[in-house]
C-alpha atoms as a PDB file:
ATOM      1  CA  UNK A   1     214.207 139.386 127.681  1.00  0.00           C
ATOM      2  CA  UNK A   2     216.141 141.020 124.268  1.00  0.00           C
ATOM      3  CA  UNK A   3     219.545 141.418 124.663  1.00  0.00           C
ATOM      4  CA  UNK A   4     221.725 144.075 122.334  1.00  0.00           C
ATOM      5  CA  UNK A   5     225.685 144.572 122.384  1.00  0.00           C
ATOM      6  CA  UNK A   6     225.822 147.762 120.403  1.00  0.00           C
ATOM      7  CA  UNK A   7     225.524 151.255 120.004  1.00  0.00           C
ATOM      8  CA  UNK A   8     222.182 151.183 117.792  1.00  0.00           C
ATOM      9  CA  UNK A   9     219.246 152.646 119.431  1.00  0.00           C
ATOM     10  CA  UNK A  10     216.438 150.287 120.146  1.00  0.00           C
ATOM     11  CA  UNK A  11     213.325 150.297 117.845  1.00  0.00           C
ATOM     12  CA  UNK A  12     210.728 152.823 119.408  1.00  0.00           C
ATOM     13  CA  UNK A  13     207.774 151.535 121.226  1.00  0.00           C
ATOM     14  CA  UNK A  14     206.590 151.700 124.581  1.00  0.00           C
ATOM     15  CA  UNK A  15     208.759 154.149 127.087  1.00  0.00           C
ATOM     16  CA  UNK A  16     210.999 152.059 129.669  1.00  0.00           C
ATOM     17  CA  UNK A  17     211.958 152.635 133.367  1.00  0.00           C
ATOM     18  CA  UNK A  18     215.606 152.475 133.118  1.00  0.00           C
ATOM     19  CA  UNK A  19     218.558 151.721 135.416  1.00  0.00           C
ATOM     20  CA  UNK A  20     222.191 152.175 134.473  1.00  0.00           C
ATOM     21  CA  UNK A  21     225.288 150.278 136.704  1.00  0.00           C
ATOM     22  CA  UNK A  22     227.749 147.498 136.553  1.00  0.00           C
ATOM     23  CA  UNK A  23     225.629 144.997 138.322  1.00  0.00           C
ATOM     24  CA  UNK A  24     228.086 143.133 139.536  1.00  0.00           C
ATOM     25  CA  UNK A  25     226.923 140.019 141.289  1.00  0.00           C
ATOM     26  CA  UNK A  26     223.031 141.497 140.663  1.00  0.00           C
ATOM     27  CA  UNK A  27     223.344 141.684 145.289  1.00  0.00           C
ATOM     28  CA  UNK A  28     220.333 142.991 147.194  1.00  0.00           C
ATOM     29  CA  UNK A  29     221.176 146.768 146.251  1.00  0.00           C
ATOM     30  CA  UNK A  30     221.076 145.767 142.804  1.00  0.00           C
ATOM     31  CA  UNK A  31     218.066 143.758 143.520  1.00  0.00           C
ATOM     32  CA  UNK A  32     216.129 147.038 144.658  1.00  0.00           C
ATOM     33  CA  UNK A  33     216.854 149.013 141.546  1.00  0.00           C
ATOM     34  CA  UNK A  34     215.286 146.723 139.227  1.00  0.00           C
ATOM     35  CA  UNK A  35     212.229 146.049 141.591  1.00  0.00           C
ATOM     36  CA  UNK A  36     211.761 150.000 141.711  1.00  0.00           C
ATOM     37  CA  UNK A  37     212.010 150.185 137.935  1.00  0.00           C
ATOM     38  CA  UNK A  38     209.391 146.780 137.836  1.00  0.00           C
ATOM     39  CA  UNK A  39     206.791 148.741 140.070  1.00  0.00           C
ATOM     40  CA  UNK A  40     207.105 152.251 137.961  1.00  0.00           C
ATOM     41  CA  UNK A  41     207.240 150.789 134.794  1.00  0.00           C
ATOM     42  CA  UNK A  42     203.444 148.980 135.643  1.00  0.00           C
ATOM     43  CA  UNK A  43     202.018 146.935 132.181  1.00  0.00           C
ATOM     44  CA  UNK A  44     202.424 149.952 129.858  1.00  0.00           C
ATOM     45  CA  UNK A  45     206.508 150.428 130.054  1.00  0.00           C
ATOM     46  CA  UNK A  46     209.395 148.519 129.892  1.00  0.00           C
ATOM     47  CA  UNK A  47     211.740 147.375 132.278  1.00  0.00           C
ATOM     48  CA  UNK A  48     215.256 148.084 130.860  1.00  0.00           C
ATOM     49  CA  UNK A  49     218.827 147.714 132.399  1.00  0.00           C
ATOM     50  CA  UNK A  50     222.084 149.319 130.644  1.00  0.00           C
ATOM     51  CA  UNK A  51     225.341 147.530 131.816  1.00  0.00           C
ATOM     52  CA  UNK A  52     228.992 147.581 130.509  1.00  0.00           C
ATOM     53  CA  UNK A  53     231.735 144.451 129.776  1.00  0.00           C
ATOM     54  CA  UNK A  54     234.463 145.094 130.177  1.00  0.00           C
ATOM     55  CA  UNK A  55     233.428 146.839 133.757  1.00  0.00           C
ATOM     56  CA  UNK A  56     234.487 149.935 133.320  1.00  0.00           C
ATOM     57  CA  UNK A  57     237.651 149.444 136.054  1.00  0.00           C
ATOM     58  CA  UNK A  58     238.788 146.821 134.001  1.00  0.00           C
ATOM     59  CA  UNK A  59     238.692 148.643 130.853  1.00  0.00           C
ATOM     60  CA  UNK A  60     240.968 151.555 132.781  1.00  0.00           C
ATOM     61  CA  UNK A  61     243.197 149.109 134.970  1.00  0.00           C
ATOM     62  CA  UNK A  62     243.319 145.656 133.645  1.00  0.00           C
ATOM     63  CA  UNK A  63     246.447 145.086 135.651  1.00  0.00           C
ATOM     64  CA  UNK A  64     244.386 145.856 139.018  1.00  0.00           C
ATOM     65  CA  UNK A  65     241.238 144.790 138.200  1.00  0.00           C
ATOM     66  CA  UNK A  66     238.630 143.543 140.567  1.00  0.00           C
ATOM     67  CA  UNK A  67     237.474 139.948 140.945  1.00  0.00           C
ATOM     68  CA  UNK A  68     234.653 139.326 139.205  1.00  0.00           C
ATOM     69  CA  UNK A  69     231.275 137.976 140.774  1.00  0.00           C
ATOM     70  CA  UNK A  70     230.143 136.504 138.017  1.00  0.00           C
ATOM     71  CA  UNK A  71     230.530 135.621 134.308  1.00  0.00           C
ATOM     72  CA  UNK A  72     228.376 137.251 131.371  1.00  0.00           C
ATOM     73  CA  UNK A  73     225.620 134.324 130.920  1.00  0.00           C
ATOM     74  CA  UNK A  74     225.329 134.585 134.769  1.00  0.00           C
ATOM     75  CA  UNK A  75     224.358 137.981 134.707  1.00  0.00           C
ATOM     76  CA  UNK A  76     222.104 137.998 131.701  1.00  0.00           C
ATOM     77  CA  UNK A  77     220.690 134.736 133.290  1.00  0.00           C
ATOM     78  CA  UNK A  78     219.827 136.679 136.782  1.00  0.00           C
ATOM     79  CA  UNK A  79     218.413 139.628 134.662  1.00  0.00           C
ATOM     80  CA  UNK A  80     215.683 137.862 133.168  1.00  0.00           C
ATOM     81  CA  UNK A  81     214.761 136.042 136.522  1.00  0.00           C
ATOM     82  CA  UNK A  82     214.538 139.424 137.764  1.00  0.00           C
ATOM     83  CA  UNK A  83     211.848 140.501 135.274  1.00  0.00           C
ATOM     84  CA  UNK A  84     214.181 142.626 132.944  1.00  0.00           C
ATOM     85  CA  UNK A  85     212.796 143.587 129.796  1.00  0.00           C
ATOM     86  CA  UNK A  86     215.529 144.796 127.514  1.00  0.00           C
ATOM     87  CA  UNK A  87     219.582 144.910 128.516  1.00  0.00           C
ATOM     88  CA  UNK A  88     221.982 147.205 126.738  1.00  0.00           C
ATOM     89  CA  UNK A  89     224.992 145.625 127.498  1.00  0.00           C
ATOM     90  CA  UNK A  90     227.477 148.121 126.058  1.00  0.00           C
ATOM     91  CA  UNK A  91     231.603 147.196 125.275  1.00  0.00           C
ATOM     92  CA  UNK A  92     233.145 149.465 127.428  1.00  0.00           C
ATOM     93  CA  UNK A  93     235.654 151.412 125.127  1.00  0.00           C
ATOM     94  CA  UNK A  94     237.477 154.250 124.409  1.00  0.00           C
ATOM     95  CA  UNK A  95     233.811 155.732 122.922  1.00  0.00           C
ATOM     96  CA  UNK A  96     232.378 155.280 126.266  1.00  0.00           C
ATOM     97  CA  UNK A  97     235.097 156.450 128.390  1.00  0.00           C
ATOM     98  CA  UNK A  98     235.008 159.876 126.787  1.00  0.00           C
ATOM     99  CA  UNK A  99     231.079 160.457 126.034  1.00  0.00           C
ATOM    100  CA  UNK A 100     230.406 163.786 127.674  1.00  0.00           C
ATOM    101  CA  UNK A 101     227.101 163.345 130.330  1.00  0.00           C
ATOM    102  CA  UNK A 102     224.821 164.946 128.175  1.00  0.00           C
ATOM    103  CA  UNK A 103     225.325 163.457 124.812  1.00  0.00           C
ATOM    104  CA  UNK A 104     225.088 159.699 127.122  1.00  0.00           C
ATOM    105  CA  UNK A 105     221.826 160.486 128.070  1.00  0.00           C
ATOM    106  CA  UNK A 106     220.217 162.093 125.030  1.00  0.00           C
ATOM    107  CA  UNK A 107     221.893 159.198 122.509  1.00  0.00           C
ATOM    108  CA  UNK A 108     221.754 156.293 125.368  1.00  0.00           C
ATOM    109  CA  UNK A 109     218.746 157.057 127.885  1.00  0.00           C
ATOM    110  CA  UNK A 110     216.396 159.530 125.596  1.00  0.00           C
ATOM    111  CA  UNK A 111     216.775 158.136 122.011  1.00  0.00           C
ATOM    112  CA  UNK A 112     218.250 154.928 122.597  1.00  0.00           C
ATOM    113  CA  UNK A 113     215.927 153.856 125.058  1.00  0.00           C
ATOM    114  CA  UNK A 114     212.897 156.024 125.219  1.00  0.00           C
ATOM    115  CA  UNK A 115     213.239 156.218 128.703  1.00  0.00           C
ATOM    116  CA  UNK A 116     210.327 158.608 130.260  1.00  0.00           C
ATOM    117  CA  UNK A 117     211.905 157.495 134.147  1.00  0.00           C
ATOM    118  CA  UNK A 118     215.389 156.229 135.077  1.00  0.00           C
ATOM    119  CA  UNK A 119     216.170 155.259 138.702  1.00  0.00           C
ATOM    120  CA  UNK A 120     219.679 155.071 139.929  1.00  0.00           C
ATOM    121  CA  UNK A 121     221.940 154.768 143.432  1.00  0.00           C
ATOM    122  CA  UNK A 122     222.987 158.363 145.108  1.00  0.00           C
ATOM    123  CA  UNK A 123     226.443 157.099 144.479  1.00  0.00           C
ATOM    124  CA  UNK A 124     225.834 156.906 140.556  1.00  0.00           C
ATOM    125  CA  UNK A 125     228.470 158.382 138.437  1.00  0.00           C
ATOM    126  CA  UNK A 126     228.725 158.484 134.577  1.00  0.00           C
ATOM    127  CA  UNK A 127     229.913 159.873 131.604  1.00  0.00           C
ATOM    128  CA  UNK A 128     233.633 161.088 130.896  1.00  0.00           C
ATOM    129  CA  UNK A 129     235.810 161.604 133.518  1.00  0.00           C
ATOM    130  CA  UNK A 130     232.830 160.356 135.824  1.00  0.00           C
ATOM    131  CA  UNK A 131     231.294 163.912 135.611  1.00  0.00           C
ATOM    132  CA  UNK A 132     227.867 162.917 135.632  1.00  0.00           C
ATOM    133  CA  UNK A 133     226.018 162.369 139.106  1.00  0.00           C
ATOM    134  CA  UNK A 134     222.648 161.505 140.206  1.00  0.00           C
ATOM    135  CA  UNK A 135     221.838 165.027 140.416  1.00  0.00           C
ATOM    136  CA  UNK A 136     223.309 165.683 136.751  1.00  0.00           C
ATOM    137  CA  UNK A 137     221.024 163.453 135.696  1.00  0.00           C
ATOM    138  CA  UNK A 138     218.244 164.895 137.333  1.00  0.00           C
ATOM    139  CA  UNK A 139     218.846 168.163 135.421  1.00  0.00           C
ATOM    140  CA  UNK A 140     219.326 166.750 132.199  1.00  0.00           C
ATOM    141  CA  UNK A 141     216.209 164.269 132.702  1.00  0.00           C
ATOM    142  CA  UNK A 142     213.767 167.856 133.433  1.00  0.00           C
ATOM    143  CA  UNK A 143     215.491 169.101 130.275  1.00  0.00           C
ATOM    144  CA  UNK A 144     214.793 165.976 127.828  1.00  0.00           C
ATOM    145  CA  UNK A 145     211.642 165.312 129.361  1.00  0.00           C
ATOM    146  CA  UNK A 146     211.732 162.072 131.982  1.00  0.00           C
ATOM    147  CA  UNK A 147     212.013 161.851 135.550  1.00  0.00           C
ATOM    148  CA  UNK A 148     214.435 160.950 137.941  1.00  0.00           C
ATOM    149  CA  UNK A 149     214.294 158.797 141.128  1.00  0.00           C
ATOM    150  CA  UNK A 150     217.748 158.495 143.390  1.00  0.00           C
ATOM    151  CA  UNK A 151     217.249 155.490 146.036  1.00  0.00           C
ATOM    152  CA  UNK A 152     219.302 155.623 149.276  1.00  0.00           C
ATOM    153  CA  UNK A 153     222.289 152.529 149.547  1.00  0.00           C
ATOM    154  CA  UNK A 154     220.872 149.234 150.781  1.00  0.00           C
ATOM    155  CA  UNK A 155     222.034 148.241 154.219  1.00  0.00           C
ATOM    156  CA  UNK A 156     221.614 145.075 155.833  1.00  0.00           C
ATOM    157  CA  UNK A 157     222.789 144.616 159.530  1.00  0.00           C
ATOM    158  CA  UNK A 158     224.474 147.949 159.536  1.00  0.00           C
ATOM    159  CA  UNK A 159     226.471 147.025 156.887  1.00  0.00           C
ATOM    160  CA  UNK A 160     226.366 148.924 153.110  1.00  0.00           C
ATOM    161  CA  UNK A 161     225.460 146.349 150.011  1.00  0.00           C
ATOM    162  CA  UNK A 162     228.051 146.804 147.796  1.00  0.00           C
ATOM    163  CA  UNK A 163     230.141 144.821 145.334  1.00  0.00           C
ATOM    164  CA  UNK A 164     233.391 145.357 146.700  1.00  0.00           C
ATOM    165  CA  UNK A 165     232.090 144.414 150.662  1.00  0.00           C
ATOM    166  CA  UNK A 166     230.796 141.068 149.053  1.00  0.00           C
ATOM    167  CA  UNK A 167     234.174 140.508 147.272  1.00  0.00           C
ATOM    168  CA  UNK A 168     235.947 140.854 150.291  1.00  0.00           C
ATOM    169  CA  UNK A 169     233.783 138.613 152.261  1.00  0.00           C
ATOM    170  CA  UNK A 170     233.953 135.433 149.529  1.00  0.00           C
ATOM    171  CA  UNK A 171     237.936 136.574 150.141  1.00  0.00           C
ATOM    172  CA  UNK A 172     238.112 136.130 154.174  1.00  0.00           C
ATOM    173  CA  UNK A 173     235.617 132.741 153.352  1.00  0.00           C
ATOM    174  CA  UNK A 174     232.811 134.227 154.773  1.00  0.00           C
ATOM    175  CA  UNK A 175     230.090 133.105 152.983  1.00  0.00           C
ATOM    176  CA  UNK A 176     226.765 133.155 154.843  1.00  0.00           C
ATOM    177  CA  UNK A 177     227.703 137.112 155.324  1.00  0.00           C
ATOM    178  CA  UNK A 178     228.163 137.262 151.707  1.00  0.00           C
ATOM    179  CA  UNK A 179     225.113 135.072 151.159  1.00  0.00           C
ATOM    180  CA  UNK A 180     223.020 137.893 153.105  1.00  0.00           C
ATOM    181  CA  UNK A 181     224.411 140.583 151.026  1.00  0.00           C
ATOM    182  CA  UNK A 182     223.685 139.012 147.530  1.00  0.00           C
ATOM    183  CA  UNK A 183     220.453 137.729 149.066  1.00  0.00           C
ATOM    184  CA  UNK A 184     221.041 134.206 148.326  1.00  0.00           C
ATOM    185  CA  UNK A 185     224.457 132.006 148.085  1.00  0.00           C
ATOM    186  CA  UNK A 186     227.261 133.139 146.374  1.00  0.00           C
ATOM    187  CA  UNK A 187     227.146 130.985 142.920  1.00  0.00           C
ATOM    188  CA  UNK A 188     229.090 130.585 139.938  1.00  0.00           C
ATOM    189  CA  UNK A 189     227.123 129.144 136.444  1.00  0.00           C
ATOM    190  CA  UNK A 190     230.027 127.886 133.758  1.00  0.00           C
ATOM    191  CA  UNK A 191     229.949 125.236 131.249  1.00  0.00           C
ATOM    192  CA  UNK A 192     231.396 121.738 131.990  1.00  0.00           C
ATOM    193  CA  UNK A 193     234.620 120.777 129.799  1.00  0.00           C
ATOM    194  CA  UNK A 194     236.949 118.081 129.364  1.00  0.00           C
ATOM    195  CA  UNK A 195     239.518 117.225 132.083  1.00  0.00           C
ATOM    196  CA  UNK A 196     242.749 114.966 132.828  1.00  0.00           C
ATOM    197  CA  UNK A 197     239.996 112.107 134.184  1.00  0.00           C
ATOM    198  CA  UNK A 198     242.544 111.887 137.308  1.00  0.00           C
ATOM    199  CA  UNK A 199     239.536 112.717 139.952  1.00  0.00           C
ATOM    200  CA  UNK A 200     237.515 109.853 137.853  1.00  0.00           C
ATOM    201  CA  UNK A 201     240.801 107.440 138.818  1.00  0.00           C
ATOM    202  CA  UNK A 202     240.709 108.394 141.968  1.00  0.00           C
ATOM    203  CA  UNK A 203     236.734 107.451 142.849  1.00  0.00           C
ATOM    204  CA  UNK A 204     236.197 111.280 142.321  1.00  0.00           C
ATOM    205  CA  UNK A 205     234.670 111.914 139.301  1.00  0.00           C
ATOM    206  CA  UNK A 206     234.343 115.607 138.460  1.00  0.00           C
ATOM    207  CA  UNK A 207     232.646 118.036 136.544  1.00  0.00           C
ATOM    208  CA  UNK A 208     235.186 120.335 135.092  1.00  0.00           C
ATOM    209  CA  UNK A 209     234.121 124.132 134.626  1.00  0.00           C
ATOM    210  CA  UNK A 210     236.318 125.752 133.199  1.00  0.00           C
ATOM    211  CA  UNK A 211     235.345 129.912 134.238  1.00  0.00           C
ATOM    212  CA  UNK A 212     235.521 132.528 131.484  1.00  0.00           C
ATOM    213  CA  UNK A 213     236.293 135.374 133.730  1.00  0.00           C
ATOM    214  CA  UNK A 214     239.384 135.997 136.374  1.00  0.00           C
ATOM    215  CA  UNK A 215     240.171 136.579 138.789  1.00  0.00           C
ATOM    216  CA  UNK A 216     237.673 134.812 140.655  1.00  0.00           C
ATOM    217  CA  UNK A 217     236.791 136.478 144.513  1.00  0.00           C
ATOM    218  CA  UNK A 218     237.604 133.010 146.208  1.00  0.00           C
ATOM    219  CA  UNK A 219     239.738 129.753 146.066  1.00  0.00           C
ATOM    220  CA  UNK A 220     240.002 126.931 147.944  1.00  0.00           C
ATOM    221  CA  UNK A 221     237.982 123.744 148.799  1.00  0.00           C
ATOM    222  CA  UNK A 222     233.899 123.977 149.321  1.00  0.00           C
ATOM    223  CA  UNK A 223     230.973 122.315 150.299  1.00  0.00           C
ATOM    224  CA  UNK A 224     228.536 123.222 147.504  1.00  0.00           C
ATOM    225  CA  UNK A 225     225.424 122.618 145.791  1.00  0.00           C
ATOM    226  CA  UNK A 226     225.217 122.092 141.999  1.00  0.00           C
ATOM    227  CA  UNK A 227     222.817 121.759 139.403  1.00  0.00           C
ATOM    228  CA  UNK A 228     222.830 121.516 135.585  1.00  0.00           C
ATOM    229  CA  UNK A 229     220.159 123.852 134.041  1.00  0.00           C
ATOM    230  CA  UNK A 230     216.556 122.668 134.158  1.00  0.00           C
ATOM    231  CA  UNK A 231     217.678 120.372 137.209  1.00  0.00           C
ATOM    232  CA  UNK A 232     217.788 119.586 140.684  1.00  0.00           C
ATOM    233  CA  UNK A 233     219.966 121.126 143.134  1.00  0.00           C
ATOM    234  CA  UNK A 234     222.686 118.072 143.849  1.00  0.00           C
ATOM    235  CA  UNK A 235     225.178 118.222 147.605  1.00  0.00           C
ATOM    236  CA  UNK A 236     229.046 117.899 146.827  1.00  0.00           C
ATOM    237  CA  UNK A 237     232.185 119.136 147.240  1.00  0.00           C
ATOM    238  CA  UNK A 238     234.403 121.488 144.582  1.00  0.00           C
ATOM    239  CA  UNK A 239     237.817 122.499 144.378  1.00  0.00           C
ATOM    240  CA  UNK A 240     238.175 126.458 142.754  1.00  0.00           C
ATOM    241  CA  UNK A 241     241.921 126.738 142.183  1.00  0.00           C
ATOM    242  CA  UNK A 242     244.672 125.950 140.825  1.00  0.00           C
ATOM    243  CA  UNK A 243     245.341 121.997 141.388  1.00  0.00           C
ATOM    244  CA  UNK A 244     248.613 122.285 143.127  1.00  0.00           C
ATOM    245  CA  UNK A 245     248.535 118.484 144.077  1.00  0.00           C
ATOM    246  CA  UNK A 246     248.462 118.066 140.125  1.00  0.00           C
ATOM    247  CA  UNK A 247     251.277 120.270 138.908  1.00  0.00           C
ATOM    248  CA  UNK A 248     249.015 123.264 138.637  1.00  0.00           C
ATOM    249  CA  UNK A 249     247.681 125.008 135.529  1.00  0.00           C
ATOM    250  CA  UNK A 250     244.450 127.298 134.684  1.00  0.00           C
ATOM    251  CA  UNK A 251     242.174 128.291 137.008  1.00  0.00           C
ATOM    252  CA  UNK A 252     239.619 125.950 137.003  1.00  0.00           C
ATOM    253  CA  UNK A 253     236.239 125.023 138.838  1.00  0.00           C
ATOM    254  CA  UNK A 254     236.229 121.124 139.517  1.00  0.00           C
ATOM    255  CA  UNK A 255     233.535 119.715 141.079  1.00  0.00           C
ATOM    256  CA  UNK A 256     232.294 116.311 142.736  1.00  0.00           C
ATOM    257  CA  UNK A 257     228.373 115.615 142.972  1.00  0.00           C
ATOM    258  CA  UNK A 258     227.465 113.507 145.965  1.00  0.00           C
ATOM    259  CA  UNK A 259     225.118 110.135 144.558  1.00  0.00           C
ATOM    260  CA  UNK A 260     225.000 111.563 141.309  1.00  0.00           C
ATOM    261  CA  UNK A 261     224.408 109.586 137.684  1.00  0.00           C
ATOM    262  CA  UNK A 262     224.184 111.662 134.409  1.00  0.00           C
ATOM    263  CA  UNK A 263     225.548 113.541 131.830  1.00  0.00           C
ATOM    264  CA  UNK A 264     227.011 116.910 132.479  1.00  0.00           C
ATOM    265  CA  UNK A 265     229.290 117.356 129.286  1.00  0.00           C
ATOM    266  CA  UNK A 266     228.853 120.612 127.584  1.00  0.00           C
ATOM    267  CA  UNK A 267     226.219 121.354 129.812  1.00  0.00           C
ATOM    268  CA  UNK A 268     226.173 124.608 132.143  1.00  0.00           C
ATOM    269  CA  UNK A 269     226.509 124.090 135.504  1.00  0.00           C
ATOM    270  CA  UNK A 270     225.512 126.615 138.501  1.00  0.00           C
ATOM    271  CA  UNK A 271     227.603 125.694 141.634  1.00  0.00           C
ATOM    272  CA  UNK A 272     227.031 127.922 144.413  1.00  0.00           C
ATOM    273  CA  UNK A 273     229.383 127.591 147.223  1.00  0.00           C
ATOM    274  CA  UNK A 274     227.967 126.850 151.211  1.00  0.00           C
ATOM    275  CA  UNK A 275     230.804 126.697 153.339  1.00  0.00           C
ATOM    276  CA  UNK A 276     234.609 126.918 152.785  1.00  0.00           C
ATOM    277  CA  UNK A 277     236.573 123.530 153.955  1.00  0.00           C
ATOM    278  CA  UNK A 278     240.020 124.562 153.117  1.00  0.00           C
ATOM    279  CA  UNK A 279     243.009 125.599 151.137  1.00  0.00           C
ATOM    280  CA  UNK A 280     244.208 124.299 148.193  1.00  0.00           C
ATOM    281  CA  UNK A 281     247.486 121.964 149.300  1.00  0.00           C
ATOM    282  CA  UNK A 282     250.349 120.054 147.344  1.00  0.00           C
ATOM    283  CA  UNK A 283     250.400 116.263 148.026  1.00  0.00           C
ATOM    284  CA  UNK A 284     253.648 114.108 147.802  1.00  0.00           C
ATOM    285  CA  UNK A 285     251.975 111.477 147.002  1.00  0.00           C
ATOM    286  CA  UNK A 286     248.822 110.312 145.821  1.00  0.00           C
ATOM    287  CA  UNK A 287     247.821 108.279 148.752  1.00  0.00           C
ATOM    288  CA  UNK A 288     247.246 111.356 150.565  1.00  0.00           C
ATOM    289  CA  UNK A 289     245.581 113.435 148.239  1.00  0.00           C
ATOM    290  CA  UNK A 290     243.249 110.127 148.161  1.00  0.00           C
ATOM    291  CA  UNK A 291     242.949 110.291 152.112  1.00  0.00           C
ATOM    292  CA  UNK A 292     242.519 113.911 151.890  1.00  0.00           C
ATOM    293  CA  UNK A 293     239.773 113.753 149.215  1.00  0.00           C
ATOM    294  CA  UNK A 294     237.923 111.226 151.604  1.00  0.00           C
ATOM    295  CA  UNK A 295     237.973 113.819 154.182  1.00  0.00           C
ATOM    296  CA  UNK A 296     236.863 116.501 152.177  1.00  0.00           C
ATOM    297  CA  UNK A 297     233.883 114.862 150.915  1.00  0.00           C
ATOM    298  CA  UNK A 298     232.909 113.264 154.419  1.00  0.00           C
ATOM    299  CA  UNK A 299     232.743 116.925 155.733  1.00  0.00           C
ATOM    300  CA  UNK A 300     230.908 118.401 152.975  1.00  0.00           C
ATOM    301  CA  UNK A 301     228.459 115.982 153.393  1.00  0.00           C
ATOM    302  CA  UNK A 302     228.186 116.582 157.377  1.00  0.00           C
ATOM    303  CA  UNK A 303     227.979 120.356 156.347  1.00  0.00           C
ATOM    304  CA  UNK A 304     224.912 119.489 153.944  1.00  0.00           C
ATOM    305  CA  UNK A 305     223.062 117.511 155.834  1.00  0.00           C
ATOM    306  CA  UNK A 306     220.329 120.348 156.826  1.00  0.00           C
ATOM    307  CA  UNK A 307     220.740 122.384 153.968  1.00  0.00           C
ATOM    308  CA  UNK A 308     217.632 122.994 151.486  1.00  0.00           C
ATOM    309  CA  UNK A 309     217.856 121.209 147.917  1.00  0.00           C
ATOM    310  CA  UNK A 310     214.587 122.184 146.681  1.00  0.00           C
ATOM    311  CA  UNK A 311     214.339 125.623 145.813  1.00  0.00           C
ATOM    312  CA  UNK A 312     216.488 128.348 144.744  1.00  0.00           C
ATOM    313  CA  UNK A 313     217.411 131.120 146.817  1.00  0.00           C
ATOM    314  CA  UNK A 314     216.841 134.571 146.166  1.00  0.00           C
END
């Protein structure tokens, strides 16, 4: 997969089957896009994906910005496991935000991509001052020569896919919902840091990730499963907060592999999150964050206990 940040249009070859969106937490509606672009792109086109970072609402509204699903290597990470061929990740800027619909598609879609089809969600907007639809694009694509293909929103139990309904979900700690929507667990992939060594002290040494992107959809204490890359999924227990029992500080990902020797310094770590345990609580003393840590642990591991460690979901 060849990844480009800027504006310069990629070097001509073969066309691509194109899809355009935030792809926000890459869920099952996402998921559909890409595997309609995979079957009409065949051998003889390219698969290619334009996405924005900033997302565009954050760009407009940093104050009221959504949580995020995931981080940037996530995404470009769940891309290329999805068969993508090229991503255009473009900064979301003032540039962007005012590009009239027609001059996006001939310099992004039609010169910029070569795209000969482009498949997109019949909620698709674009362009400034979101004037650009689905069927926009449809005109425009029979005037610079490729097709269009609109696919209807993804529901699963009655419910529509979307972003915002998983984000609420990891919110209310309801995670196997969420799971169904993204069409695997909810994870998080950072890179382990350095840390105060307390949970070490304590008989709970942690890996430390310390996430490049706020806010985060959910907080609290989790059983999870964790794995470094090229590894093993690993059972244990994570704390996604703000350490209140610890005077507090930056948000930060901590967690504690069951049975586990190694090295995870520097390292990326993907963590997805199985069931929620609790809040995050203050401790007056350290006996009982001990005691509580116990607890944690014992009931992520009872949580665990039939849960699959050998293969990813998707």
């Amino acid at each position: 997969m060849r990844l480009r940040r800027d504006m310069t249009a990629w070097p001509h070859g073969p066309e691509s089957v194109v899809t355009v969106g935030n792809f926000d937490g890459l869920h099952v509606g996402h998921q559909a896009l890409i595997r309609r672009c995979r079957e009409r792109a065949g051998t003889d086109r390219r698969v290619a994906v334009v996405t924005f970072e900033p997302l565009p609402q954050t760009w407009f509204n940093p104050e009221r910005a959504p949580a995020r699903l995931q981080g940037v290597a996530h995404k470009l990470t769940l891309l290329q496991q999805f068969g993508v061929d090229r991503v255009w990740m473009l900064r979301f800027n003032r540039q962007l935000a005012d590009m009239p619909p027609e001059r996006f598609v001939r310099e992004l879609l039609v010169e910029g991509l070569c795209a000969g089809h482009v498949v997109v969600g019949e909620d698709f907007c674009f362009g400034q001052g979101r004037t650009g639809n689905a069927e926009v694009l449809a005109t425009l694509g029979t005037e610079m020569g490729f097709t269009t293909e609109v696919l209807p929103p993804v529901e699963v139990a009655g419910q529509r896919v979307s972003s915002t309904a998983i984000r609420k979900l990891l919110a209310q700690g309801e995670l196997d919902q969420a799971a169904t929507l993204l069409g695997r667990p909810y994870s998080m992939l950072g890179r382990v840091g350095h840390g105060l060594r307390l949970g070490r002290d304590l008989g709970y040494p942690t890996a430390n990730v310390h996430l490049g992107y706020r806010p985060v959809p959910l907080q609290g204490v989790f059983a999870v499963q964790a794995r470094r890359e090229g590894g093993r999924w690993h059972d244990g227990v994570a704390s996604l907060g703000r350490r209140p029992a610890v005077g507090g500080g930056d948000l930060l990902l901590e967690v504690h592999l069951f049975d586990f020797s190694g090295e995870l310094y520097n390292r990326r770590l993907e963590t997805r999150f199985i069931q929620r345990i609790r809040d995050e609580a203050d401790f007056e003393r350290l006996e009982d964050l001990v005691a509580q840590m116990r607890q944690d642990a014992a009931q992520a591991r009872a949580v665990l206990s039939g849960t699959d460690r050998t293969a990813d979901i998707r």
